[in-house]
C-alpha atoms as a PDB file:
ATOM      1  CA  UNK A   1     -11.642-212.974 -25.949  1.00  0.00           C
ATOM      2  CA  UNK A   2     -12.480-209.707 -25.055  1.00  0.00           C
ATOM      3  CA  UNK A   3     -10.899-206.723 -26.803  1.00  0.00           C
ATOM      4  CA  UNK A   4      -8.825-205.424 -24.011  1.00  0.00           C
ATOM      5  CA  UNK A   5      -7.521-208.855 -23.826  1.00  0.00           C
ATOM      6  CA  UNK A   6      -6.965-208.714 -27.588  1.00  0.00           C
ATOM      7  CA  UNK A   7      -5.109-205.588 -27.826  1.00  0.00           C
ATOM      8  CA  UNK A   8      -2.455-206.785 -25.078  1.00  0.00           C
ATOM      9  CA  UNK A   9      -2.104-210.267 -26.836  1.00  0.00           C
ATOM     10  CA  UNK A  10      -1.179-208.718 -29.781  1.00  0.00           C
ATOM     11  CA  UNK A  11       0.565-206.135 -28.222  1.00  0.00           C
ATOM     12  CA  UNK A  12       2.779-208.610 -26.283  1.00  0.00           C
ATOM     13  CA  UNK A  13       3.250-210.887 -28.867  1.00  0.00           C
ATOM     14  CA  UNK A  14       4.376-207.874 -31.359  1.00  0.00           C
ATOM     15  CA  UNK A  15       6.690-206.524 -28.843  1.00  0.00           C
ATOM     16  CA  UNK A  16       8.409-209.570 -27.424  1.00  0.00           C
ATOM     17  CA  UNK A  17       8.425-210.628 -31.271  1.00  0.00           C
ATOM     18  CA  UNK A  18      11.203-208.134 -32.705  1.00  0.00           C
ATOM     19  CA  UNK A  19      13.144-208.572 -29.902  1.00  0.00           C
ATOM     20  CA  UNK A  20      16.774-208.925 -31.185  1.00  0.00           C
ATOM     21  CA  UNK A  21      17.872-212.366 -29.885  1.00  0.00           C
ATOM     22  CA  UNK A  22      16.731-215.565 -31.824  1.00  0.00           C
ATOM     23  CA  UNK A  23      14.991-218.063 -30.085  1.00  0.00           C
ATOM     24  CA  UNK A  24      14.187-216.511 -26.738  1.00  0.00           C
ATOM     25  CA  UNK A  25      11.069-215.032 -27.976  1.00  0.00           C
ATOM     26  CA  UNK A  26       8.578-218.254 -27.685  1.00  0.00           C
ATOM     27  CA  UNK A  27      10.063-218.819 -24.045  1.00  0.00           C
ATOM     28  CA  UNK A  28       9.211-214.915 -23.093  1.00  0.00           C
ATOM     29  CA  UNK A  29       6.365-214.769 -24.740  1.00  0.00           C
ATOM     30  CA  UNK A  30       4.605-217.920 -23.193  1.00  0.00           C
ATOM     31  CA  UNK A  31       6.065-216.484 -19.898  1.00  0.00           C
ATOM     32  CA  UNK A  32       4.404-213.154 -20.049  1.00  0.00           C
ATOM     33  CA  UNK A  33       1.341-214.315 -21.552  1.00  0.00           C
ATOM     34  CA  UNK A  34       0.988-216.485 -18.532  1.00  0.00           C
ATOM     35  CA  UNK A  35       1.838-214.360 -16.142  1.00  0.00           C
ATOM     36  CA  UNK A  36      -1.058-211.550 -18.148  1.00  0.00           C
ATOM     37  CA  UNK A  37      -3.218-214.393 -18.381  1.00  0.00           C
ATOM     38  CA  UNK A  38      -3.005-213.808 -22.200  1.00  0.00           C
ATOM     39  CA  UNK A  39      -3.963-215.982 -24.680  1.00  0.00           C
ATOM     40  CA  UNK A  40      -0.264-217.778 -24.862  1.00  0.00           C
ATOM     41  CA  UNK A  41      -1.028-219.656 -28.568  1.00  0.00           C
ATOM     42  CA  UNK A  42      -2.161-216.514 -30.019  1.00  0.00           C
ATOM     43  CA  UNK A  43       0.986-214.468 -28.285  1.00  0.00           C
ATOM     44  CA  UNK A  44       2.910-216.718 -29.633  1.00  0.00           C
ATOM     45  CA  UNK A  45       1.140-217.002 -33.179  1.00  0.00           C
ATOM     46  CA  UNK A  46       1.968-212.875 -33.272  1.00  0.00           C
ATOM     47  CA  UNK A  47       5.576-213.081 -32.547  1.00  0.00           C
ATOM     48  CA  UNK A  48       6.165-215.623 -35.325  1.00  0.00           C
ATOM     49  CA  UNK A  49       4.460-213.147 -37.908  1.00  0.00           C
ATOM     50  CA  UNK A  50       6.180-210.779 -36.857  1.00  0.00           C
ATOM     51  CA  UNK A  51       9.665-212.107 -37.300  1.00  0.00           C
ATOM     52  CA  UNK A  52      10.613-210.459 -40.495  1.00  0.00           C
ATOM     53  CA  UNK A  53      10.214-207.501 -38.688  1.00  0.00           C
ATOM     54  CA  UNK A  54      12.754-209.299 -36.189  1.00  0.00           C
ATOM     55  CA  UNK A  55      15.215-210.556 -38.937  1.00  0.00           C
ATOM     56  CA  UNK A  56      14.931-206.480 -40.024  1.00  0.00           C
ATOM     57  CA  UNK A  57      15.212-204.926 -37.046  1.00  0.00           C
ATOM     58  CA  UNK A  58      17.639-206.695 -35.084  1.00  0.00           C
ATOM     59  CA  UNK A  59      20.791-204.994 -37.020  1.00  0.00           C
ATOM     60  CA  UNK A  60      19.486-201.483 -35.855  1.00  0.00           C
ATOM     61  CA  UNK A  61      19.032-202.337 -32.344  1.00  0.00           C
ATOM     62  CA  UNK A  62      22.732-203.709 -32.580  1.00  0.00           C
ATOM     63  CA  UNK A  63      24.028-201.004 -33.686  1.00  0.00           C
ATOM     64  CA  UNK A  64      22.520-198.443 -31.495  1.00  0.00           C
ATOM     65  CA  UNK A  65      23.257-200.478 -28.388  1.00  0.00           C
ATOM     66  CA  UNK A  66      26.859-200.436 -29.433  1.00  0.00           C
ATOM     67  CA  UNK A  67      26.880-196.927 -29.570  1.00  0.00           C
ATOM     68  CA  UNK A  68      24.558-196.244 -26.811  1.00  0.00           C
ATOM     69  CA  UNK A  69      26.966-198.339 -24.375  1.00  0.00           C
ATOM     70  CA  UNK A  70      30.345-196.791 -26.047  1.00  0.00           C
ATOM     71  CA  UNK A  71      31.375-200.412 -27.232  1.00  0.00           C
ATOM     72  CA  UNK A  72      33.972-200.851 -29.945  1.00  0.00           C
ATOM     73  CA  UNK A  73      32.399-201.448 -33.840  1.00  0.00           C
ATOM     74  CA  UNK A  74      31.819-204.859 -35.124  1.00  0.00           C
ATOM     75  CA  UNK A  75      31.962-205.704 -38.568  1.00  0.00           C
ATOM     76  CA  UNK A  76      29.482-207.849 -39.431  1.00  0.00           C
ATOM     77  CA  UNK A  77      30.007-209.006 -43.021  1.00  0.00           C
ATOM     78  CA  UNK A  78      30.608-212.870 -43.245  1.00  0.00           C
ATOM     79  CA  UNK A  79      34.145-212.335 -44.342  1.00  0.00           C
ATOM     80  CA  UNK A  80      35.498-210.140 -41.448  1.00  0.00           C
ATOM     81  CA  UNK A  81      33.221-212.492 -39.331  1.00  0.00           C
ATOM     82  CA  UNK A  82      35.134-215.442 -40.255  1.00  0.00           C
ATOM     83  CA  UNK A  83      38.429-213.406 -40.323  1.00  0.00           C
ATOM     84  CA  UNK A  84      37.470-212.410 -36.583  1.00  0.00           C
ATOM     85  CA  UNK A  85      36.654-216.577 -35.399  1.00  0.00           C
ATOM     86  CA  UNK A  86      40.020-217.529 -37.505  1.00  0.00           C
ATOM     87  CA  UNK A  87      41.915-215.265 -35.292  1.00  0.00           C
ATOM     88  CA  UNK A  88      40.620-215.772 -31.992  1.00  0.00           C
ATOM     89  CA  UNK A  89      36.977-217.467 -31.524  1.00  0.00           C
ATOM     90  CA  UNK A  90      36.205-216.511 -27.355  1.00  0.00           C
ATOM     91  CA  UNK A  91      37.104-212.854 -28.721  1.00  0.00           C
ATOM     92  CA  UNK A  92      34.905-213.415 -31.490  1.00  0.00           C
ATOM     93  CA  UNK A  93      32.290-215.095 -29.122  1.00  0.00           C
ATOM     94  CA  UNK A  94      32.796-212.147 -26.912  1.00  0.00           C
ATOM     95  CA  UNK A  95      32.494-209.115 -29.018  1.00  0.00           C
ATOM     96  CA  UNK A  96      29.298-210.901 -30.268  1.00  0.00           C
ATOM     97  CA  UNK A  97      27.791-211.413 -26.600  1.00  0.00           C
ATOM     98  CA  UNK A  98      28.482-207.997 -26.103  1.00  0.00           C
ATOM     99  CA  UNK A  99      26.751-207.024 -29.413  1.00  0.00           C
ATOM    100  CA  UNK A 100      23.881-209.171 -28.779  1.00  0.00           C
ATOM    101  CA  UNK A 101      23.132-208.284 -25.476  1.00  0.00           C
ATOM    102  CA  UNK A 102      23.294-204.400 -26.117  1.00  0.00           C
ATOM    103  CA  UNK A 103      20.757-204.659 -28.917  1.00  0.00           C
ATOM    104  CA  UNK A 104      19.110-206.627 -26.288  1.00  0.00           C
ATOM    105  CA  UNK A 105      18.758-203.627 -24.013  1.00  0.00           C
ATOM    106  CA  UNK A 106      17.793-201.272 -26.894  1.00  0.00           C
ATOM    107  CA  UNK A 107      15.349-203.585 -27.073  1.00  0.00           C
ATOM    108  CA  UNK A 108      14.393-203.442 -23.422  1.00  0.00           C
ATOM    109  CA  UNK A 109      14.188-199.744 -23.439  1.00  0.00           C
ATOM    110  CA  UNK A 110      11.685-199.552 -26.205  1.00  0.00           C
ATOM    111  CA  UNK A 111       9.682-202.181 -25.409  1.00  0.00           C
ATOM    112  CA  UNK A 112       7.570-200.878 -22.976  1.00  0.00           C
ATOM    113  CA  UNK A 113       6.599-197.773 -24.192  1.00  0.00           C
ATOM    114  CA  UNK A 114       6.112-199.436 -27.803  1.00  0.00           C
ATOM    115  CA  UNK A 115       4.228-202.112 -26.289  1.00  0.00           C
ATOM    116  CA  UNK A 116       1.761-199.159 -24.245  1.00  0.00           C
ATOM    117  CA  UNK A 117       1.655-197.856 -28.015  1.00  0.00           C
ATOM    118  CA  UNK A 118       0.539-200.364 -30.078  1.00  0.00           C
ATOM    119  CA  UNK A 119      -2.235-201.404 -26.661  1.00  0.00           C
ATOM    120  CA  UNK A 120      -3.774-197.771 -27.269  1.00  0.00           C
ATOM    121  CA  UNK A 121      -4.183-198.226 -30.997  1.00  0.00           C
ATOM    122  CA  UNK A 122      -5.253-201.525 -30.927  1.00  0.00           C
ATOM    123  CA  UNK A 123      -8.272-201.289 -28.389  1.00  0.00           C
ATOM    124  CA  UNK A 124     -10.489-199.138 -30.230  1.00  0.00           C
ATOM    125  CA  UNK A 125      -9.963-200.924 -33.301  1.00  0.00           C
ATOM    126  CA  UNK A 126     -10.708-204.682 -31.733  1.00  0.00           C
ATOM    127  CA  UNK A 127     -13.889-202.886 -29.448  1.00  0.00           C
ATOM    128  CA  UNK A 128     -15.222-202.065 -32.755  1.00  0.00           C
ATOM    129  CA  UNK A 129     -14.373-205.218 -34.905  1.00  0.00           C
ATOM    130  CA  UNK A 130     -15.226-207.587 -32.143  1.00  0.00           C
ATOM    131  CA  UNK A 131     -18.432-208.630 -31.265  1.00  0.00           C
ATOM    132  CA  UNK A 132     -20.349-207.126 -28.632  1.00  0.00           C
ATOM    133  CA  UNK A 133     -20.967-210.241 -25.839  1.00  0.00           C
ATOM    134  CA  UNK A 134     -24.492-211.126 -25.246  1.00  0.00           C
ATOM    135  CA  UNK A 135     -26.924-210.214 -22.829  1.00  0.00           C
ATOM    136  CA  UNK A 136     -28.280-213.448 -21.042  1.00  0.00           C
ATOM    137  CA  UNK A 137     -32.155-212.634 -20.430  1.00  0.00           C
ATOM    138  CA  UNK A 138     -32.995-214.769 -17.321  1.00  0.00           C
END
């Protein structure tokens, strides 16, 4: 693999990694890997070490795509979680959605300069560690 194609694998599979939804990031990341013609086991491989970065991260993003898009405050302790489903789950399902899908587009918004990022510092370091390819002598 060559290092350009090093730095974006890892660059794709970090980014698509801490996105804030569980479970969608094998699906995106084999999808963009194929569509880079990325290494799609190794994409993958990075966005599962990455996910306590995910697990961390994904509370922030919530929170600043609820303010970003003006949305009322959730609580999100397991009590006034429950309390919220006892009362009425498709509002609880709702506000949740909207929660979800606003960290979501935090998300979205930082993921492409973050991704461009993380490409920049990680070429020169894989064009150094790699191994140069070899000259065929015909």
């Amino acid at each position: 693999m060559t290092p350009r194609k090093l730095a974006a694998t890892v660059a794709a599979g970090t980014v698509i990694g801490i996105m804030p939804a569980l479970g969608l990031t094998t699906i995106l990341c084999t999808a963009v890997a194929a569509r880079f013609r990325l290494n799609i086991a190794a994409t993958v491989l990075v966005s599962y070490l990455v996910q306590p970065l995910q697990l961390l991260l994904a509370l922030p993003f919530i929170r600043m795509g609820i303010s970003l898009f003006g949305l009322s405050e959730l609580r999100l302790s397991i009590t006034e979680m429950q309390a919220m489903f006892k009362a009425d789950w498709l509002y609880a399902l709702n506000k949740l959605w909207q929660a979800c899908l606003a960290g979501v587009s935090v998300w979205g918004l930082m993921a492409l300069p973050l991704g461009g990022l993380l490409y920049v510092l990680l070429l020169p370091v894989f064009k150094r560690v790699l191994p140069k390819p070899q000259e065929s002598v015909v």
